[in-house]
C-alpha atoms as a PDB file:
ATOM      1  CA  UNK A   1     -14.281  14.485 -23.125  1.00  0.00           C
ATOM      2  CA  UNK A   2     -11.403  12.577 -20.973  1.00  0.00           C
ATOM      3  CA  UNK A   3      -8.323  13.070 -21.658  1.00  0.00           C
ATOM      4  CA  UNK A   4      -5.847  10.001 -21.397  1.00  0.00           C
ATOM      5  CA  UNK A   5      -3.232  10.928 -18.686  1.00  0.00           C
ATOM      6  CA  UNK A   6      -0.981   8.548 -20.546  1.00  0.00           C
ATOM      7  CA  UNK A   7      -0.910   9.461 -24.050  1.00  0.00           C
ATOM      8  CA  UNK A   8      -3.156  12.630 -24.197  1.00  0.00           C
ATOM      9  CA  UNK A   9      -5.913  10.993 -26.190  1.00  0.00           C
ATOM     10  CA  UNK A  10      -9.385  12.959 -25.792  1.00  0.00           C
ATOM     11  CA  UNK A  11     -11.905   9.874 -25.168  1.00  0.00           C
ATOM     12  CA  UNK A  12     -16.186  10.343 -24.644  1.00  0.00           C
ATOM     13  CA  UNK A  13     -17.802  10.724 -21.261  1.00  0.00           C
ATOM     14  CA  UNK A  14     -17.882   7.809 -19.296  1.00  0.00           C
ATOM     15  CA  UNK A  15     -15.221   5.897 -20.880  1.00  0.00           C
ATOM     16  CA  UNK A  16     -13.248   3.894 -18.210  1.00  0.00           C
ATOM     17  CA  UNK A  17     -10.304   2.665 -20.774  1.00  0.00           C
ATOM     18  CA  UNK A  18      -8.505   4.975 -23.426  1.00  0.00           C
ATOM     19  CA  UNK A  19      -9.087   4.158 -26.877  1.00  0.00           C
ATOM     20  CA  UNK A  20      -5.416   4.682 -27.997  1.00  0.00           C
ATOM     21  CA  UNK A  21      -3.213   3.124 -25.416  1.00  0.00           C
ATOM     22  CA  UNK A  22      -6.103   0.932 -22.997  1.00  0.00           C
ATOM     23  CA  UNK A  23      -4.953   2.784 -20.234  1.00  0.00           C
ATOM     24  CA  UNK A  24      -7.336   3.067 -17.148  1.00  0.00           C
ATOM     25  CA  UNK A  25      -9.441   6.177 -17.144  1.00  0.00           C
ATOM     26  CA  UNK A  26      -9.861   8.260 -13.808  1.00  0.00           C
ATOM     27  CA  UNK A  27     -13.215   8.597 -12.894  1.00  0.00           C
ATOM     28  CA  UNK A  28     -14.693  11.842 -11.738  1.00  0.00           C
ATOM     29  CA  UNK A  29     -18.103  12.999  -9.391  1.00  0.00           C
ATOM     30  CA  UNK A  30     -19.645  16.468  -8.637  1.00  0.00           C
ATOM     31  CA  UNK A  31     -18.304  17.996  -5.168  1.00  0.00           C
ATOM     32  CA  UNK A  32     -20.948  18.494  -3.085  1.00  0.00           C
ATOM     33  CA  UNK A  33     -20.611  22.079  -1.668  1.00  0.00           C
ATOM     34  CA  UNK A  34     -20.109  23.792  -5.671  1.00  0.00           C
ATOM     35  CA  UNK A  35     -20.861  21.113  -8.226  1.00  0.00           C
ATOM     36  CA  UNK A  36     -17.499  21.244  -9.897  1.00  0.00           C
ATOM     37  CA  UNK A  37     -16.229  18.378 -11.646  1.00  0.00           C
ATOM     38  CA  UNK A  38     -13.494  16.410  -9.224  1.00  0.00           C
ATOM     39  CA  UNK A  39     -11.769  12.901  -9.059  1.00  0.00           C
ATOM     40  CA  UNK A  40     -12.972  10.306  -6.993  1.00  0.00           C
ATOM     41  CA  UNK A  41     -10.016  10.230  -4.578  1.00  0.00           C
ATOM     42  CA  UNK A  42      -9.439  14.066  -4.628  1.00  0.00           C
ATOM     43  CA  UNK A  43      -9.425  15.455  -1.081  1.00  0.00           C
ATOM     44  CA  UNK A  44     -10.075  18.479  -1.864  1.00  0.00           C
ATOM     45  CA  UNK A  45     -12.234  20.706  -3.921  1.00  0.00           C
ATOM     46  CA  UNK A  46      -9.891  22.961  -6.756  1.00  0.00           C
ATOM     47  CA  UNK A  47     -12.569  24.731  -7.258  1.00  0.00           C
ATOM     48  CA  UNK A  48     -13.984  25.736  -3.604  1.00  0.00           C
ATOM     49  CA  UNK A  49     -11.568  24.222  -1.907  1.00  0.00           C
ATOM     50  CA  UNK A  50     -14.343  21.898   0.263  1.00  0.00           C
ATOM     51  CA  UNK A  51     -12.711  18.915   2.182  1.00  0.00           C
ATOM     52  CA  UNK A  52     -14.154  16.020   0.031  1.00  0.00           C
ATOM     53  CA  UNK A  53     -12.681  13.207   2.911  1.00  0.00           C
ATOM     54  CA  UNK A  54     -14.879  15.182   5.913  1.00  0.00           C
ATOM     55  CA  UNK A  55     -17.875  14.791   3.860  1.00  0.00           C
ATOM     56  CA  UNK A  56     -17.536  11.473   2.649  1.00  0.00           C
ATOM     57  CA  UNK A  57     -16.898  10.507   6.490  1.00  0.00           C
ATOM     58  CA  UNK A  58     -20.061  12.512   7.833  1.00  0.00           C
ATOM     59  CA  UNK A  59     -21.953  10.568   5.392  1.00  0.00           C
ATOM     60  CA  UNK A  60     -20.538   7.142   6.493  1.00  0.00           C
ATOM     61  CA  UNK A  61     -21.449   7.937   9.952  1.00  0.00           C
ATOM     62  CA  UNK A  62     -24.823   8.830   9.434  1.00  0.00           C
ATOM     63  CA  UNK A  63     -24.944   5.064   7.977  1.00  0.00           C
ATOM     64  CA  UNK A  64     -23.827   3.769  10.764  1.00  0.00           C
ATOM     65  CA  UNK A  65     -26.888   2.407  13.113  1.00  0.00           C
ATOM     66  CA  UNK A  66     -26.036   2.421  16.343  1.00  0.00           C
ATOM     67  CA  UNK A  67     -26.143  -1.106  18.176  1.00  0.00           C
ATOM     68  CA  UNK A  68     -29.080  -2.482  19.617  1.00  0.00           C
ATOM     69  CA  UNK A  69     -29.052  -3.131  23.658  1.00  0.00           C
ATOM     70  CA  UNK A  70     -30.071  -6.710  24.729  1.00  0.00           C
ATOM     71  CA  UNK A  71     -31.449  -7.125  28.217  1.00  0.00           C
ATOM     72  CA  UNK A  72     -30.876 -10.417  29.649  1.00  0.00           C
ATOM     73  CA  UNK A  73     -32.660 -11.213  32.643  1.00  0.00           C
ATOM     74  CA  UNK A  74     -30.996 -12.604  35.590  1.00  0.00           C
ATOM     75  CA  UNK A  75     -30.803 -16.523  35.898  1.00  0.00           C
ATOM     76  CA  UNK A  76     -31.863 -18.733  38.625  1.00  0.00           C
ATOM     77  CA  UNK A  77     -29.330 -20.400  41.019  1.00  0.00           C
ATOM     78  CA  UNK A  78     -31.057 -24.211  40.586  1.00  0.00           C
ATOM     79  CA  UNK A  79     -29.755 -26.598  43.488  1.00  0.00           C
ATOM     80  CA  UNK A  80     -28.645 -30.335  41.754  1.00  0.00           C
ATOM     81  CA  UNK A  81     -28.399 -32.998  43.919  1.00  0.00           C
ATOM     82  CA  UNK A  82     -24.859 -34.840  44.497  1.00  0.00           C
ATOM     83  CA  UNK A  83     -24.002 -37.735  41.571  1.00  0.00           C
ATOM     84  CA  UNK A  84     -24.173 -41.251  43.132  1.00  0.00           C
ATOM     85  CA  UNK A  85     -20.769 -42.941  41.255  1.00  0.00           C
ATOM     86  CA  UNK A  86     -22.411 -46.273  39.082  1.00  0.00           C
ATOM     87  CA  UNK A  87     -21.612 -49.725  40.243  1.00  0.00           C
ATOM     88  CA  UNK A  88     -18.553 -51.404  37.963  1.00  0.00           C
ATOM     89  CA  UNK A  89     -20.528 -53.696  35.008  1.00  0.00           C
ATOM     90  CA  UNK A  90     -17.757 -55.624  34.787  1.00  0.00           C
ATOM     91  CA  UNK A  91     -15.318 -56.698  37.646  1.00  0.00           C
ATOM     92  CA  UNK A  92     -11.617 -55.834  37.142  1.00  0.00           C
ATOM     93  CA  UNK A  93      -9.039 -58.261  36.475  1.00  0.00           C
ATOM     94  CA  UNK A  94      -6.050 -59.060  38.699  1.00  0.00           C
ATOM     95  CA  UNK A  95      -2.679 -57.418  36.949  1.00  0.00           C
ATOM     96  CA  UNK A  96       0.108 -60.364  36.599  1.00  0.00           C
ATOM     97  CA  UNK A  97       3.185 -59.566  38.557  1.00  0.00           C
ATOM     98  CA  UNK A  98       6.355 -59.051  36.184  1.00  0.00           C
ATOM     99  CA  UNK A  99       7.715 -62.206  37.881  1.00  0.00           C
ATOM    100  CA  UNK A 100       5.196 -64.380  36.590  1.00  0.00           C
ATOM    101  CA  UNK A 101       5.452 -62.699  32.778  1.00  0.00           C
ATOM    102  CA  UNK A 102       8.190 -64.729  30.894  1.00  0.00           C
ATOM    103  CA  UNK A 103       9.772 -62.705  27.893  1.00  0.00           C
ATOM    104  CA  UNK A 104      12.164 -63.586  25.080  1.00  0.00           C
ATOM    105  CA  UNK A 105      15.125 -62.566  25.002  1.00  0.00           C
ATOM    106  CA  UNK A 106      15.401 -62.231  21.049  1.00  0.00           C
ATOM    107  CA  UNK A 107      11.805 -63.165  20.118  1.00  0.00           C
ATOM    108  CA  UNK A 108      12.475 -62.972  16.257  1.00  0.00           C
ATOM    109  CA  UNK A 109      14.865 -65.987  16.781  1.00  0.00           C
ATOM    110  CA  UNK A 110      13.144 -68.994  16.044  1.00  0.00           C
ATOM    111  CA  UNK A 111      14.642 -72.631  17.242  1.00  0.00           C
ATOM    112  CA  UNK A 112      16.734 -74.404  14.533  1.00  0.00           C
ATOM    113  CA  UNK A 113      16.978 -71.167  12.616  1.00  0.00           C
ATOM    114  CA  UNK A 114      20.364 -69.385  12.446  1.00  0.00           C
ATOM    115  CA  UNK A 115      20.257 -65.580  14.121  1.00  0.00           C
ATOM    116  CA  UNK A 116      21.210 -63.630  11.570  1.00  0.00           C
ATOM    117  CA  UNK A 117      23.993 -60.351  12.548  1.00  0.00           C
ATOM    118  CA  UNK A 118      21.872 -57.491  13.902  1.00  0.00           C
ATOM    119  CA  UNK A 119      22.698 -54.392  11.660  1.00  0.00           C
ATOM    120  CA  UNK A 120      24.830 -50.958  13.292  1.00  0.00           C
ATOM    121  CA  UNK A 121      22.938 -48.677  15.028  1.00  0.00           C
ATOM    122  CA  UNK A 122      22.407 -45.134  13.987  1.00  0.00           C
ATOM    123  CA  UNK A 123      24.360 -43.969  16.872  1.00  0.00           C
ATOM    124  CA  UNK A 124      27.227 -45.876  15.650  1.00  0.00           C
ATOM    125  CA  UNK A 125      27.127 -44.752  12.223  1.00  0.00           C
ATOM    126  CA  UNK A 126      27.532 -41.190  13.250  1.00  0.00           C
ATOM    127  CA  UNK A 127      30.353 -41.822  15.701  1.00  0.00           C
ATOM    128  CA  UNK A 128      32.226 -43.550  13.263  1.00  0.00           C
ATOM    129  CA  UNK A 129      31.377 -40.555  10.317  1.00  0.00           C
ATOM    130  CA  UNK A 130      34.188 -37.960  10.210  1.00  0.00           C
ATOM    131  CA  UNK A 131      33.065 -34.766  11.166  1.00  0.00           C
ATOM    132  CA  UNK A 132      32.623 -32.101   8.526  1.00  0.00           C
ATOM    133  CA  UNK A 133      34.572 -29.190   9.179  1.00  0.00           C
ATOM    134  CA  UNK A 134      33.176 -25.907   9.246  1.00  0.00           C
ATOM    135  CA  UNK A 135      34.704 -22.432   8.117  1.00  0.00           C
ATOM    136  CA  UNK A 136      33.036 -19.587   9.788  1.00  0.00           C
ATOM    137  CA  UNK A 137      31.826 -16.965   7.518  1.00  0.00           C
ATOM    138  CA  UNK A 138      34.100 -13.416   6.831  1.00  0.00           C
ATOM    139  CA  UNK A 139      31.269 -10.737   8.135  1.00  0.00           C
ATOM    140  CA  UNK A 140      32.226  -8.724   5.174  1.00  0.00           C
ATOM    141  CA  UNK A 141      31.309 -11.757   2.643  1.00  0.00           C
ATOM    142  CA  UNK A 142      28.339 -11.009   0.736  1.00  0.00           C
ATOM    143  CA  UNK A 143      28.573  -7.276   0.495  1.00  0.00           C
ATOM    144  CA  UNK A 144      29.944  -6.850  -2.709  1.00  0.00           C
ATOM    145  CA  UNK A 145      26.929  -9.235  -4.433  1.00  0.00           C
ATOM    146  CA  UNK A 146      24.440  -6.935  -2.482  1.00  0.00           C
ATOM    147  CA  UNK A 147      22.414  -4.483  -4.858  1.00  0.00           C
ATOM    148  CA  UNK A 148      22.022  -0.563  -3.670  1.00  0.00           C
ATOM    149  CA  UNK A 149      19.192   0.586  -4.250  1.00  0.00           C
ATOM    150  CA  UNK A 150      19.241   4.318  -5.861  1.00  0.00           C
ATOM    151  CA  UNK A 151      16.476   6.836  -4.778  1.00  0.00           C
ATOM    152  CA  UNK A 152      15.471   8.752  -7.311  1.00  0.00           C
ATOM    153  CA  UNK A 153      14.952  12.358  -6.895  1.00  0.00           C
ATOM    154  CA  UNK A 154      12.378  14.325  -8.806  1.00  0.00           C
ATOM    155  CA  UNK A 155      12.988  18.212  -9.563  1.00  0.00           C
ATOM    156  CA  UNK A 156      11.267  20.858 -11.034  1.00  0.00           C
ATOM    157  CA  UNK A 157      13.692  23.482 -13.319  1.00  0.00           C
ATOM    158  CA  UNK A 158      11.803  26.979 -13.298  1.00  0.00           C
ATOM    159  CA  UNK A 159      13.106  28.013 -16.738  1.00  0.00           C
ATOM    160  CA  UNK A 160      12.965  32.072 -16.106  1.00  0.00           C
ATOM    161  CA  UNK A 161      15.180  31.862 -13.384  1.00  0.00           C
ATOM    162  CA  UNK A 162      16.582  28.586 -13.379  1.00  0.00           C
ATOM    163  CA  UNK A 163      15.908  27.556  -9.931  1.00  0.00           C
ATOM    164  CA  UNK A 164      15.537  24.236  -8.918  1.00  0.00           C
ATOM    165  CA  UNK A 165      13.107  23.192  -6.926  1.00  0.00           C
ATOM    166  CA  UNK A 166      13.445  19.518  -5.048  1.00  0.00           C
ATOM    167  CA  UNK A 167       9.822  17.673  -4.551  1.00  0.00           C
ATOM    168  CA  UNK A 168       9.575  16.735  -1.155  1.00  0.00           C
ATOM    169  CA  UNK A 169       9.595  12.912  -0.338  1.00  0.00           C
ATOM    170  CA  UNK A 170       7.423  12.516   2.691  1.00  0.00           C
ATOM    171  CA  UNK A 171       4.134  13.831   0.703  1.00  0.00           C
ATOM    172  CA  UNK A 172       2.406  11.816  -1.596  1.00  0.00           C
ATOM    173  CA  UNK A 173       0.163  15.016  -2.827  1.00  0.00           C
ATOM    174  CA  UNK A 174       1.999  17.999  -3.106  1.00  0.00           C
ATOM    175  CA  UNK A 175       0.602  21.247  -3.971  1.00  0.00           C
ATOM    176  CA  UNK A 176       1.714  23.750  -5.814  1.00  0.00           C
ATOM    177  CA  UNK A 177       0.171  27.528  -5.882  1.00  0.00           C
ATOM    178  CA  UNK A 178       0.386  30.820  -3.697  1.00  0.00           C
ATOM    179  CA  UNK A 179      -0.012  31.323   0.108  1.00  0.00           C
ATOM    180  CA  UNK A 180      -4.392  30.989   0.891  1.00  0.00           C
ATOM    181  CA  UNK A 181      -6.220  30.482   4.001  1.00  0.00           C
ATOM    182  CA  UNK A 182      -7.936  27.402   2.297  1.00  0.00           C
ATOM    183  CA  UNK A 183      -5.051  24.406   1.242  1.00  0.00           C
ATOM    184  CA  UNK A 184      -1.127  26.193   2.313  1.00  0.00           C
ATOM    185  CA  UNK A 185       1.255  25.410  -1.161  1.00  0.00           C
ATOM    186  CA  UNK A 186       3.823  22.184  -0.694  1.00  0.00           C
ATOM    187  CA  UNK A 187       5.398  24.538  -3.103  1.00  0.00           C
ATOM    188  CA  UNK A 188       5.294  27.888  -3.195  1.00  0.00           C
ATOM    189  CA  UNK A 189       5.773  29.885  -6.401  1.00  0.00           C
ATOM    190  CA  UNK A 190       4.372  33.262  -5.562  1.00  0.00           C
ATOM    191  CA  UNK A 191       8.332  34.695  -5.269  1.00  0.00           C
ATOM    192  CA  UNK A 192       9.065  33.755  -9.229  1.00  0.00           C
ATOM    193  CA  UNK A 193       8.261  36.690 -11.862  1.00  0.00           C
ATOM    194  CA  UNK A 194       4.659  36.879 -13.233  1.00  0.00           C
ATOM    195  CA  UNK A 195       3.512  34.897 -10.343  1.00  0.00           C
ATOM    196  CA  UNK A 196       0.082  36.717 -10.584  1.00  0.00           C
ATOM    197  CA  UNK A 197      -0.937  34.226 -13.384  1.00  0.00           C
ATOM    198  CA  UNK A 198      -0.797  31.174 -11.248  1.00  0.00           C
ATOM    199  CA  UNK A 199      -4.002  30.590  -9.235  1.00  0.00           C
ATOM    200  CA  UNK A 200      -3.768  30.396  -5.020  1.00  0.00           C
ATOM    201  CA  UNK A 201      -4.670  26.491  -5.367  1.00  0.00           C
ATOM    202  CA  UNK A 202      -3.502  26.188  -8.858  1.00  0.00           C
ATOM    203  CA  UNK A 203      -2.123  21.899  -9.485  1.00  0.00           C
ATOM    204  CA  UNK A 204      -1.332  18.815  -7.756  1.00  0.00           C
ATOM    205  CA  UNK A 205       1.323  16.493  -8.280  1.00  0.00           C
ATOM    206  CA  UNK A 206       0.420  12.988  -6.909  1.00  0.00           C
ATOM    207  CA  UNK A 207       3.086  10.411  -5.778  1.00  0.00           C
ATOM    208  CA  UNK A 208       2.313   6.749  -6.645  1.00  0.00           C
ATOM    209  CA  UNK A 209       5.381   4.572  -6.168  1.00  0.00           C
ATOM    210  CA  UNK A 210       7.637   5.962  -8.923  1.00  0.00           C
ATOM    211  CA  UNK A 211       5.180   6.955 -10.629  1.00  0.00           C
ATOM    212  CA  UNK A 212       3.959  10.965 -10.856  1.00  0.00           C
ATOM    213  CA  UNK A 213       1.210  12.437 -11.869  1.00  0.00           C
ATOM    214  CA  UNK A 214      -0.070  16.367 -12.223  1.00  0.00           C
ATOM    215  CA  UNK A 215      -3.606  17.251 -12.201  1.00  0.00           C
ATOM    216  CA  UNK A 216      -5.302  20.942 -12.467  1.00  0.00           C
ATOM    217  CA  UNK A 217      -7.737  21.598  -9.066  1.00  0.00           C
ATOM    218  CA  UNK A 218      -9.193  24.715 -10.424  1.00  0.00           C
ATOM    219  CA  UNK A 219      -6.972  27.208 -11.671  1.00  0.00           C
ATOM    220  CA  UNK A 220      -7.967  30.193 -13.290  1.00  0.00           C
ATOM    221  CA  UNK A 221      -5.787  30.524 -16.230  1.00  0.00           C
ATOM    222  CA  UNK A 222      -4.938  26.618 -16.692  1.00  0.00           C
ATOM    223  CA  UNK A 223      -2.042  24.310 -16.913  1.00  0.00           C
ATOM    224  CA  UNK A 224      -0.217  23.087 -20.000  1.00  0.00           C
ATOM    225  CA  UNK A 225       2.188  20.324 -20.500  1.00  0.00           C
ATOM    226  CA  UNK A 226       4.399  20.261 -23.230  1.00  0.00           C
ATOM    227  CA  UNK A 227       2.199  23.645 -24.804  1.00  0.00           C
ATOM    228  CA  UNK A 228      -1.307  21.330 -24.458  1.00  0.00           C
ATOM    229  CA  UNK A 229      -3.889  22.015 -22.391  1.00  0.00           C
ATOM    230  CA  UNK A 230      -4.643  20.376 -19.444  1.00  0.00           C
ATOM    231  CA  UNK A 231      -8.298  19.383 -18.596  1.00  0.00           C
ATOM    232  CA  UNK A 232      -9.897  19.773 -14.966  1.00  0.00           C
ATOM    233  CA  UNK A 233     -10.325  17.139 -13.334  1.00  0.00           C
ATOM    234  CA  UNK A 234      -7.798  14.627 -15.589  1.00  0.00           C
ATOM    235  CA  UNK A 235      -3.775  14.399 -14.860  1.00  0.00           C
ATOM    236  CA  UNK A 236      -0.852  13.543 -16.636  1.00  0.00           C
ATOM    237  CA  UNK A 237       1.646  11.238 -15.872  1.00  0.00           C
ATOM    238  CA  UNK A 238       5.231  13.463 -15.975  1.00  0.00           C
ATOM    239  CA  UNK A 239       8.027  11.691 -17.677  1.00  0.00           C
ATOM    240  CA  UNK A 240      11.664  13.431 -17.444  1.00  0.00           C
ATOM    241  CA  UNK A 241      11.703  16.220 -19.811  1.00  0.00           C
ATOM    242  CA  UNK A 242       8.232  17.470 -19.650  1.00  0.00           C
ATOM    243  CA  UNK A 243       7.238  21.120 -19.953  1.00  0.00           C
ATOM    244  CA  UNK A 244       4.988  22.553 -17.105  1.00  0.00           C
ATOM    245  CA  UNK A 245       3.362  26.111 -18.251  1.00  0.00           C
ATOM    246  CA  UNK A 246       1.310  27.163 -14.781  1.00  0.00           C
ATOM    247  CA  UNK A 247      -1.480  29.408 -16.720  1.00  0.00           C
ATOM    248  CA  UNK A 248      -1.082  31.002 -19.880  1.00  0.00           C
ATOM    249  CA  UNK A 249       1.370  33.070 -22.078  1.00  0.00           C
ATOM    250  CA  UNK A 250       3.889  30.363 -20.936  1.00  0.00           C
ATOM    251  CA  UNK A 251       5.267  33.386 -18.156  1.00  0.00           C
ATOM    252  CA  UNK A 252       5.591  31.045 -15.027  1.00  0.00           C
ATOM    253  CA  UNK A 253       7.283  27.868 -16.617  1.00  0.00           C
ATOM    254  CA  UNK A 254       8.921  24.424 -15.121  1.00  0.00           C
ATOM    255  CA  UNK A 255      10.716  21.092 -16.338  1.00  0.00           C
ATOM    256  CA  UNK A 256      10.444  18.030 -14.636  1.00  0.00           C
ATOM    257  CA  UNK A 257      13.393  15.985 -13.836  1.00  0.00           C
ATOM    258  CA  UNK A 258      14.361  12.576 -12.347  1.00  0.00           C
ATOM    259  CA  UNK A 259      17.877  12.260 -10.891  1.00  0.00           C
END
């Protein structure tokens, strides 16, 4: 079954839209080193924690076919005889001197027809135009009508202790778990009580725009939002307010925020 990570509906294998709420399904594939069900665009393995980027790179490479060499063998220096220049078909005309060229002075005027008053010229029209004048701008006009942005901040609320944790904003995977020699935690909650239920690579939360979204990569005792299950390999999209159990018995528990 796939779970929706929009409205929690459990659809069949290989559905790509949700039944309830038509939202886009992930889609999932085997990782290669342990055969664990993963997404797609994972990068790593929850399970095993095998870089799923390296392998899908070694694999493009061995694609790749390397370029084939062309030999091109050395060219000839040919000797070509000088051009002889063509003889004229046609022999040029003598130009007329400008003295012997008679123009008009007004050739629209024709005899026993009255000349009729040439219009203004464009340059006269603007001379005679009054200048518009010009105010210069205040350099403080305009800032009042310009709209701030406002960052938003996401937070997690660790309900035993009530300790709030910031999400960083330079990371759009961050993951959450105890110290391990395989993928270091973005946030580490091996100092909060009962800490030994949460797995060493225990859940990701994915950044996309203002959008986020928690997925389990393999943890031992689970994740819950909101006292449900999360599936392997599905995520959730977190809306302000939602409950975050990091395995079970509800021991190690956060709320995510949006400030």
């Amino acid at each position: 079954m796939i779970v929706c990570p929009n409205c929690n509906h459990q659809n069949p294998d290989g559905a790509v839209q949700c039944e309830a709420c038509y939202t886009p399904l992930p889609t999932t594939t085997n990782c290669p080193n342990c055969g664990t069900s993963v997404q797609t665009d994972a990068s790593f393995c929850g399970q095993c924690g095998f870089n799923l980027q390296e392998a899908t790179g070694v694999k493009g490479e061995e694609q790749t076919a390397a370029p084939a060499t062309v030999t091109v063998a050395p060219t000839q220096q040919v000797s070509v005889p000088d051009l002889i220049p063509p003889e004229p078909l046609i022999e040029p005309l003598p130009l007329a001197s400008s003295s012997q060229v008679s123009v008009p002075e007004n050739p629209s005027v024709q005899p026993g027809v009255p000349e009729s008053p040439s219009p203004p010229s464009v340059n006269s029209v603007y001379a005679q135009a009054p200048s518009p004048s010009v105010t210069p701008a205040s350099p403080t006009a305009g800032v009042s009508s310009q709209t701030r942005l406002q960052q938003h901040t996401a937070k997690l609320l660790h309900l035993q202790t009530k300790t709030e944790i910031e999400l960083p904003q330079n990371l759009s995977i961050i993951h959450i778990g105890k110290p391990n020699d395989q993928i270091p935690p973005d946030i580490d909650v091996s100092g909060f009580p009962n800490s030994e239920v949460v797995s060493r690579v225990h859940a990701d939360i994915r950044v996309e725009g203002d959008a986020y979204y928690i997925e389990d990569i393999g943890s031992s005792n689970g994740t819950y939002i909101n006292h449900t299950a999360l599936p392997k390999g599905n995520r959730h999209r977190l809306r302000p307010g939602d409950r975050i159990a990091l395995g079970k018995g509800d021991l190690v528990t956060f709320l995510f925020q949006i400030s």
